[in-house]
C-alpha atoms as a PDB file:
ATOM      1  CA  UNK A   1       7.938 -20.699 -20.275  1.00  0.00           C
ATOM      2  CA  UNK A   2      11.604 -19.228 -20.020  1.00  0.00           C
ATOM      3  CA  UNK A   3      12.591 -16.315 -21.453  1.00  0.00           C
ATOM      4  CA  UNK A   4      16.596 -16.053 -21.969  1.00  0.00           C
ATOM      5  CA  UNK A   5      17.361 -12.257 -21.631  1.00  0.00           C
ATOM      6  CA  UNK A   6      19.476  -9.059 -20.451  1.00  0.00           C
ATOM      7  CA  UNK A   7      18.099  -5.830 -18.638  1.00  0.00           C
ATOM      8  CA  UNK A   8      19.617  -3.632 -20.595  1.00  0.00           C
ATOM      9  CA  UNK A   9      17.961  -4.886 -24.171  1.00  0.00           C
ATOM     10  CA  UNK A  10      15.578  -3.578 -25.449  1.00  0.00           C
ATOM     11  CA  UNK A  11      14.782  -6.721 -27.680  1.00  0.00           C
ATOM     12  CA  UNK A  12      14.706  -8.488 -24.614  1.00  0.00           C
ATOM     13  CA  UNK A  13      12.389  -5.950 -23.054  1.00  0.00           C
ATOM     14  CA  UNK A  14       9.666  -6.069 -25.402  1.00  0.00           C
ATOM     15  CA  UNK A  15       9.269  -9.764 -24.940  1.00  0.00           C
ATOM     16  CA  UNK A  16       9.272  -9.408 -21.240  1.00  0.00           C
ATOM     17  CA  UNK A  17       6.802  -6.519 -21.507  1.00  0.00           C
ATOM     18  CA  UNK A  18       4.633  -8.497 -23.488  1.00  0.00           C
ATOM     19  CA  UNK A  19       4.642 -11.460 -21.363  1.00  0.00           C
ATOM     20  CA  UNK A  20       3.699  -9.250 -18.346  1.00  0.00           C
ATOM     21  CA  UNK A  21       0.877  -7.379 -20.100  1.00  0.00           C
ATOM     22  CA  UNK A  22      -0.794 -10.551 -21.176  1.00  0.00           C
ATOM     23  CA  UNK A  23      -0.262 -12.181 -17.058  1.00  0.00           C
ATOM     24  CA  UNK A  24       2.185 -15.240 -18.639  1.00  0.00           C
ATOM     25  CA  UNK A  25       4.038 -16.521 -15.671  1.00  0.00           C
ATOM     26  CA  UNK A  26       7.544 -16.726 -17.178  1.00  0.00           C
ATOM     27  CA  UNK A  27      11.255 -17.792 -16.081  1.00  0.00           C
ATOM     28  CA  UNK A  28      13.710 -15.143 -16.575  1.00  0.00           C
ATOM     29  CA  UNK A  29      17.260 -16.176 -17.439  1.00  0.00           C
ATOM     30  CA  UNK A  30      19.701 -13.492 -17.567  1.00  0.00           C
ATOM     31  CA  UNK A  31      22.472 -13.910 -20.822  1.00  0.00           C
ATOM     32  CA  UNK A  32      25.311 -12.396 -19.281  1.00  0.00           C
ATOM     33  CA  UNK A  33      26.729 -10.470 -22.639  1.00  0.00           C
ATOM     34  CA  UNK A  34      29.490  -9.056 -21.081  1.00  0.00           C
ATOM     35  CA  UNK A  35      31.167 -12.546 -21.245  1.00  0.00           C
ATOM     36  CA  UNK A  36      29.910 -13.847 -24.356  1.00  0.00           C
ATOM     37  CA  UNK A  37      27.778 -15.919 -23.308  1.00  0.00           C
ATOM     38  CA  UNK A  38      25.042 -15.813 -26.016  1.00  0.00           C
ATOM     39  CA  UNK A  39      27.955 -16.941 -28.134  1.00  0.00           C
ATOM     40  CA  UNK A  40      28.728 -20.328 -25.880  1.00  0.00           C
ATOM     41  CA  UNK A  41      27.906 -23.132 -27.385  1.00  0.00           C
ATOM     42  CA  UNK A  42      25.039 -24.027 -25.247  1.00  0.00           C
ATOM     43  CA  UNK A  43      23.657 -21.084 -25.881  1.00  0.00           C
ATOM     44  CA  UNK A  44      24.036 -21.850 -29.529  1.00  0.00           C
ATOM     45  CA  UNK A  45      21.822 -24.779 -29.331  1.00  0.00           C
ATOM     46  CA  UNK A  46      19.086 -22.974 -28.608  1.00  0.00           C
ATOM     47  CA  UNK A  47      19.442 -20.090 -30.779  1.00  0.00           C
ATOM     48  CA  UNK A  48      22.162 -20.553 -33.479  1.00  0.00           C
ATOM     49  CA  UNK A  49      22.117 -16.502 -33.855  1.00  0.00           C
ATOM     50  CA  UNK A  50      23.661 -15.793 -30.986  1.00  0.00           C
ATOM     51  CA  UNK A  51      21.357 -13.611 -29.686  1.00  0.00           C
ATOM     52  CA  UNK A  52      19.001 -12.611 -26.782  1.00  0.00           C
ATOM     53  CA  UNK A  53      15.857 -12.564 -26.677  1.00  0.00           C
ATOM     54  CA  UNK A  54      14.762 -16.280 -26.942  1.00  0.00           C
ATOM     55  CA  UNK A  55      11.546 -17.988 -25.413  1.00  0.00           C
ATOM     56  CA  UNK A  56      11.500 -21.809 -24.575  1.00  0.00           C
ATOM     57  CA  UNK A  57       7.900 -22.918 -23.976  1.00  0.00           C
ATOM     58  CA  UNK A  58       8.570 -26.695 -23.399  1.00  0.00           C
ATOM     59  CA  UNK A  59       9.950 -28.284 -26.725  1.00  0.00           C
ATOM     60  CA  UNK A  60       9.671 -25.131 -28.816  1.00  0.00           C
ATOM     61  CA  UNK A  61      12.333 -22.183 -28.674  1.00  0.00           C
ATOM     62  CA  UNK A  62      11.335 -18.622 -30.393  1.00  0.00           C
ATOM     63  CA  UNK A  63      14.178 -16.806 -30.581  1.00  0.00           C
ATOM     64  CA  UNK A  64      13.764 -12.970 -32.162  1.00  0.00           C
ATOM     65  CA  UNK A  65      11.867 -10.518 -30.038  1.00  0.00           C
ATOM     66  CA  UNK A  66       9.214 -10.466 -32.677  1.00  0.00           C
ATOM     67  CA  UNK A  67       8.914 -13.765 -33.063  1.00  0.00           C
ATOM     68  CA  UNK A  68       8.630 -14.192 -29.573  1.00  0.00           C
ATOM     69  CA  UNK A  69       5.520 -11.318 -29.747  1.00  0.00           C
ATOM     70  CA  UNK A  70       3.500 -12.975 -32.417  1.00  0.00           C
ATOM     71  CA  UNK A  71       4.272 -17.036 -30.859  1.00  0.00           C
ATOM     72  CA  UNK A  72       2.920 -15.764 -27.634  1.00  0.00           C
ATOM     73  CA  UNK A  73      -0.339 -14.059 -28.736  1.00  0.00           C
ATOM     74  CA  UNK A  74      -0.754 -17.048 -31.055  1.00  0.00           C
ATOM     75  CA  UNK A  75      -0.655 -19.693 -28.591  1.00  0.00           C
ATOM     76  CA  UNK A  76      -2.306 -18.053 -25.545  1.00  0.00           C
ATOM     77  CA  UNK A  77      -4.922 -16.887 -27.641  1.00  0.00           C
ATOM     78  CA  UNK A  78      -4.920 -13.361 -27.363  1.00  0.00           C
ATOM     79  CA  UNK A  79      -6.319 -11.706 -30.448  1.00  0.00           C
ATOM     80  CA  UNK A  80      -6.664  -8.350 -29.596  1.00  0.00           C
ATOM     81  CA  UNK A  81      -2.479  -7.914 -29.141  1.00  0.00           C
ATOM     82  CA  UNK A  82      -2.584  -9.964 -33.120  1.00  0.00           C
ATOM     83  CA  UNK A  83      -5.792  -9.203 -34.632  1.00  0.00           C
ATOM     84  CA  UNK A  84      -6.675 -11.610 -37.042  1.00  0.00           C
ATOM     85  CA  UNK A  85      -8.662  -9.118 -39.753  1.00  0.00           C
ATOM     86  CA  UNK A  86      -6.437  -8.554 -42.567  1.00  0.00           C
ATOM     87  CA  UNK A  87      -6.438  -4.692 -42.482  1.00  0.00           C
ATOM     88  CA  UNK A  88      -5.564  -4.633 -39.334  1.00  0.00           C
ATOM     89  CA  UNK A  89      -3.291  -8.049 -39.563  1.00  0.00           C
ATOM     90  CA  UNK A  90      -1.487  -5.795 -42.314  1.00  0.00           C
ATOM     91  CA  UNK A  91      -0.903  -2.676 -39.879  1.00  0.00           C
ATOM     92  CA  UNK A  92       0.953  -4.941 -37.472  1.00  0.00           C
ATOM     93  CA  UNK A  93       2.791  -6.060 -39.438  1.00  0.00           C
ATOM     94  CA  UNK A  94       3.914  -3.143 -41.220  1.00  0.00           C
ATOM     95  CA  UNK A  95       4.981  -1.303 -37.960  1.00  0.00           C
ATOM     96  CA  UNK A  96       6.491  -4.373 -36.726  1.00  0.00           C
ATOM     97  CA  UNK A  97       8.708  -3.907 -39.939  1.00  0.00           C
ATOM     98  CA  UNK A  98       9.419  -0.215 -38.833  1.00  0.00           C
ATOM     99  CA  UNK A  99      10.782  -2.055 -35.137  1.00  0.00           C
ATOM    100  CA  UNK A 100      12.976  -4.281 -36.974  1.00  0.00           C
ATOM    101  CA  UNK A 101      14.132  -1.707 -39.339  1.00  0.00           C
ATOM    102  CA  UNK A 102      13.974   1.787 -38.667  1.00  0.00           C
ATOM    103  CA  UNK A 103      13.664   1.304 -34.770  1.00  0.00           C
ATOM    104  CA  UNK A 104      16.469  -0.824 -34.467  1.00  0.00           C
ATOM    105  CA  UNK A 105      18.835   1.312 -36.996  1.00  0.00           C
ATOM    106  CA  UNK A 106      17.629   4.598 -35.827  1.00  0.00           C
ATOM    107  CA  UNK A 107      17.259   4.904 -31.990  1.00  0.00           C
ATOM    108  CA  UNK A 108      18.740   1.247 -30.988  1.00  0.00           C
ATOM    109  CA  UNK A 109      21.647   1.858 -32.659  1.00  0.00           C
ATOM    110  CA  UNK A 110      22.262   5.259 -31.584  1.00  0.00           C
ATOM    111  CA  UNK A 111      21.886   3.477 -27.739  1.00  0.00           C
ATOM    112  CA  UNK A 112      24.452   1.194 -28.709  1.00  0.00           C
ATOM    113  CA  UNK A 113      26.978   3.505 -28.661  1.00  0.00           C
ATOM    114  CA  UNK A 114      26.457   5.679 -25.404  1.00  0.00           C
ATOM    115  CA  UNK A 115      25.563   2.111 -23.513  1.00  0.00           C
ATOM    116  CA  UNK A 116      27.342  -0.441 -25.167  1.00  0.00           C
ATOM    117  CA  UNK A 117      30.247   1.472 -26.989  1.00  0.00           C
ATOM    118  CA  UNK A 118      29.557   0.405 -30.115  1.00  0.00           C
ATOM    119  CA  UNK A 119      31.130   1.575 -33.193  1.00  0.00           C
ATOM    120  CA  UNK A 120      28.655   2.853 -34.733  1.00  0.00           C
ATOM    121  CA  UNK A 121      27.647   5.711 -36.642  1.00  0.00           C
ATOM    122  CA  UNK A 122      25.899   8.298 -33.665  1.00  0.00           C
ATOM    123  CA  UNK A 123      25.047  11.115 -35.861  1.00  0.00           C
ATOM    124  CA  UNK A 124      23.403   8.963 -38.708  1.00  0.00           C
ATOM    125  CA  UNK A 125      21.840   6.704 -36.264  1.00  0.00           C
ATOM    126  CA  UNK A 126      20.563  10.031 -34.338  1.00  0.00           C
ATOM    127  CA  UNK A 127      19.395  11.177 -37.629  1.00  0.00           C
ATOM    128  CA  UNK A 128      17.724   8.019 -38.509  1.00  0.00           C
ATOM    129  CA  UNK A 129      15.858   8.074 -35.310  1.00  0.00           C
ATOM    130  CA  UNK A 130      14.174  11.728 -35.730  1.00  0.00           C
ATOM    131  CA  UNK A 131      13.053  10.485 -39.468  1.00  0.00           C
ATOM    132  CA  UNK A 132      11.155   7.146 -38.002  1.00  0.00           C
ATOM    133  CA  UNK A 133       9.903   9.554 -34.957  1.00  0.00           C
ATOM    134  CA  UNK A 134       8.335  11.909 -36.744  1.00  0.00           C
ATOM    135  CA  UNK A 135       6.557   9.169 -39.172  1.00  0.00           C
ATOM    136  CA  UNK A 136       5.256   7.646 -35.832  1.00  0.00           C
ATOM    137  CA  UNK A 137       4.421  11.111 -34.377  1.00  0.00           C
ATOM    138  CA  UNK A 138       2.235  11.723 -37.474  1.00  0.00           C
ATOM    139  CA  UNK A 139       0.701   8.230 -37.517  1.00  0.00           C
ATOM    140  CA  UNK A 140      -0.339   8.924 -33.814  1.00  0.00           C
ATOM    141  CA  UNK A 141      -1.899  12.521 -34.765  1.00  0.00           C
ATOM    142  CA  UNK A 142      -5.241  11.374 -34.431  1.00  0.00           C
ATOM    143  CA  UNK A 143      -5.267   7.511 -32.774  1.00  0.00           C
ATOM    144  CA  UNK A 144      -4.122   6.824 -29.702  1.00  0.00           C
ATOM    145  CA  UNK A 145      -2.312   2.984 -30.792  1.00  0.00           C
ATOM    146  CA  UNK A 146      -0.053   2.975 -33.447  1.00  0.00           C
ATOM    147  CA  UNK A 147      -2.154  -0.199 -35.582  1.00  0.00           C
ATOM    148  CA  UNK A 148      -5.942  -0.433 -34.417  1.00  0.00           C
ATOM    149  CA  UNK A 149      -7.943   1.693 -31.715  1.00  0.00           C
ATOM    150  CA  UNK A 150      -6.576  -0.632 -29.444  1.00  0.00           C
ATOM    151  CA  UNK A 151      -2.827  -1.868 -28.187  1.00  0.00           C
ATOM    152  CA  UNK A 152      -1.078  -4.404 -30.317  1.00  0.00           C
ATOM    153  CA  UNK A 153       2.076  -5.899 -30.261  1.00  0.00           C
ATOM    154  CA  UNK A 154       3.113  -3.225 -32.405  1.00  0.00           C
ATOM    155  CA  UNK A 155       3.155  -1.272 -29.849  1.00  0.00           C
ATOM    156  CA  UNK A 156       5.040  -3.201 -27.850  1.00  0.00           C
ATOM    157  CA  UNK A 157       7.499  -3.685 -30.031  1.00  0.00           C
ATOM    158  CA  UNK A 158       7.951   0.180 -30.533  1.00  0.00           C
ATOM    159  CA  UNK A 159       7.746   1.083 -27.323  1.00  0.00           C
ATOM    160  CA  UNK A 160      10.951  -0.032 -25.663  1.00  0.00           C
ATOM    161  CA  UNK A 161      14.056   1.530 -27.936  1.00  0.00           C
ATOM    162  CA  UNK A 162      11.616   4.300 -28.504  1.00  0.00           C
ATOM    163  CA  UNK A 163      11.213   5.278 -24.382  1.00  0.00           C
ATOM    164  CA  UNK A 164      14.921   4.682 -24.232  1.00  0.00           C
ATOM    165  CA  UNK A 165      15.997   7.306 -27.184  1.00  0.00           C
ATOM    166  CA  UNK A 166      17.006   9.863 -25.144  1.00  0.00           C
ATOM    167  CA  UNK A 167      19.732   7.711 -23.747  1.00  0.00           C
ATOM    168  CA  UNK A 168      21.487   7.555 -27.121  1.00  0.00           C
ATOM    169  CA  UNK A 169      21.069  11.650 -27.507  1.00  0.00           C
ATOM    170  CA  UNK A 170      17.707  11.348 -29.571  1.00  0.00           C
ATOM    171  CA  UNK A 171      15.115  14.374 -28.181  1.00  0.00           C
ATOM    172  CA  UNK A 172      12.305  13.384 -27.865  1.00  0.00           C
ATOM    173  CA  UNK A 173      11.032  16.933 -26.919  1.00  0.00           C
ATOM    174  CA  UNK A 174       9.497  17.405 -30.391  1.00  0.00           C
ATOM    175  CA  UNK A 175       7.597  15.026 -30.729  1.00  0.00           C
ATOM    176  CA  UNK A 176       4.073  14.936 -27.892  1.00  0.00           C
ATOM    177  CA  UNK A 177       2.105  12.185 -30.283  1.00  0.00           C
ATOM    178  CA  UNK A 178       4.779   9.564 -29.291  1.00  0.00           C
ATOM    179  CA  UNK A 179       5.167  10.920 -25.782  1.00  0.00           C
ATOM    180  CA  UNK A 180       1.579  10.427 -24.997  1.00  0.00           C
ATOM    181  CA  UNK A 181       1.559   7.270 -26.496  1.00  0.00           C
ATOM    182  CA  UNK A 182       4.605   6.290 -24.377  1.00  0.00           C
ATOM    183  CA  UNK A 183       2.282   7.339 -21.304  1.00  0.00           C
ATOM    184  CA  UNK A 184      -0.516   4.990 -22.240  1.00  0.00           C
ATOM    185  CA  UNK A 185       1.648   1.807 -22.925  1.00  0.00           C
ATOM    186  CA  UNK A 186       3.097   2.782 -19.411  1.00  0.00           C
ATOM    187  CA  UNK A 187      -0.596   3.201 -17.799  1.00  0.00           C
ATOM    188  CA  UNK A 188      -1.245  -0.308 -19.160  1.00  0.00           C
ATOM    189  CA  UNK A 189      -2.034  -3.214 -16.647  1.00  0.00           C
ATOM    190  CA  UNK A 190       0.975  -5.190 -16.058  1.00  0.00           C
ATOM    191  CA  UNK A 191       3.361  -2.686 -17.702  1.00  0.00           C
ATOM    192  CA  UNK A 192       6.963  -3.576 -16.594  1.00  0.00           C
ATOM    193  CA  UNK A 193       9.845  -0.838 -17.242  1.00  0.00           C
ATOM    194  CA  UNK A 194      13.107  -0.706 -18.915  1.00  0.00           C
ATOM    195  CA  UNK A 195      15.614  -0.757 -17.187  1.00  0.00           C
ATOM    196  CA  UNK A 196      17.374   2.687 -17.102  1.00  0.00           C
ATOM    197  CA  UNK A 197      20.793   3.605 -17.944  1.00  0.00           C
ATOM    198  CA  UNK A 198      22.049   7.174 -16.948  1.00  0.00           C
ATOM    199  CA  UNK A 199      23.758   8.529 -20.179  1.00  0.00           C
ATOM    200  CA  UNK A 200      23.054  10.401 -23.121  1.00  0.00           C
ATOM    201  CA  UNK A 201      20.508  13.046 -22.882  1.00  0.00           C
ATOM    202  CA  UNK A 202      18.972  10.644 -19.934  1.00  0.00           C
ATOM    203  CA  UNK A 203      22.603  11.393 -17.639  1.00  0.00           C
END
């Protein structure tokens, strides 16, 4: 397998966490963004999006981090990460919703601006962030795992923009549930960390 990526995304991240977590040897091909190159036309022809993350596992490319998640646990077998009951099928899903959605507008976006520059929004995207935190705080009151009493790739795909708040000036001071939880994805076997980036709260 090859995963096409960048350090400093947290997209990217979660598929390379996941990847490590599970022991999947993998390729890692750094998309330099800087010079556009996830907009080349090469790059195009593997993922017409333009974007990173994308896995190629032979004649199949998965591009979207969460894509990439569910492909892997689906064809290396690994149930627990995508349990197959529907109840708990359901709560995957549903927080893998919250990483595409409220994650990625709340306390990815607010990183985009102190890291990237982007011009975006800070103090809704700030504001954003604290409303999905506390829902996850709350959710994590009395479970340790955010969609079973065991890690899925929900929590993977929370974990990355959520560790990495700080860096767009979201606290995460209020909020012990989720700080805990960060601990325990980062006590797991094969964790791998995000790359760090001193600005924001994190300077």
């Amino acid at each position: 397998m090859k995963l096409y990526h960048h350090p400093l995304s947290g997209h990217a991240h979660r598929a390379r966490l996941f990847l490590s977590l599970i022991g999947q040897p993998v390729e890692l091909i750094e998309v330099d963004l800087a010079s556009r190159a996830h907009k080349h036309a090469d790059f195009l022809k593997i993922n017409p999006f333009g974007q990173v993350p994308v896995l190629v596992d032979g004649d199949v490319a998965v591009p979207d981090s969460n894509a990439i998640l569910v492909y892997a646990s689906k064809k290396l077998g690994k149930t627990d990460w995508l349990p197959e009951s529907p109840a708990e099928a359901a709560a995957v899903q549903r927080w893998l919703s919250v990483a595409a959605g409220d994650i990625a507008f709340g306390p990815a976006a607010a990183r985009l601006v102190t890291v990237f520059a982007a011009t975006l929004d800070a103090d809704a995207a700030i504001a954003r962030a604290h409303v999905v935190l506390k829902r996850m705080d709350d959710a994590l009151a009395d479970r340790n795992w955010i969609a079973a009493d065991h890690p899925t790739i929900a929590d993977v795909a929370l974990y990355s923009y959520t560790a990495r708040a700080p860096e767009g000036f979201v606290d995460l001071a209020d909020y012990r549930n989720v700080r805990e939880w960060l601990a325990r994805v980062e006590a797991l076997p094969g964790f791998v960390d995000f790359q760090k980036t001193p600005v924001g709260l994190a300077a």
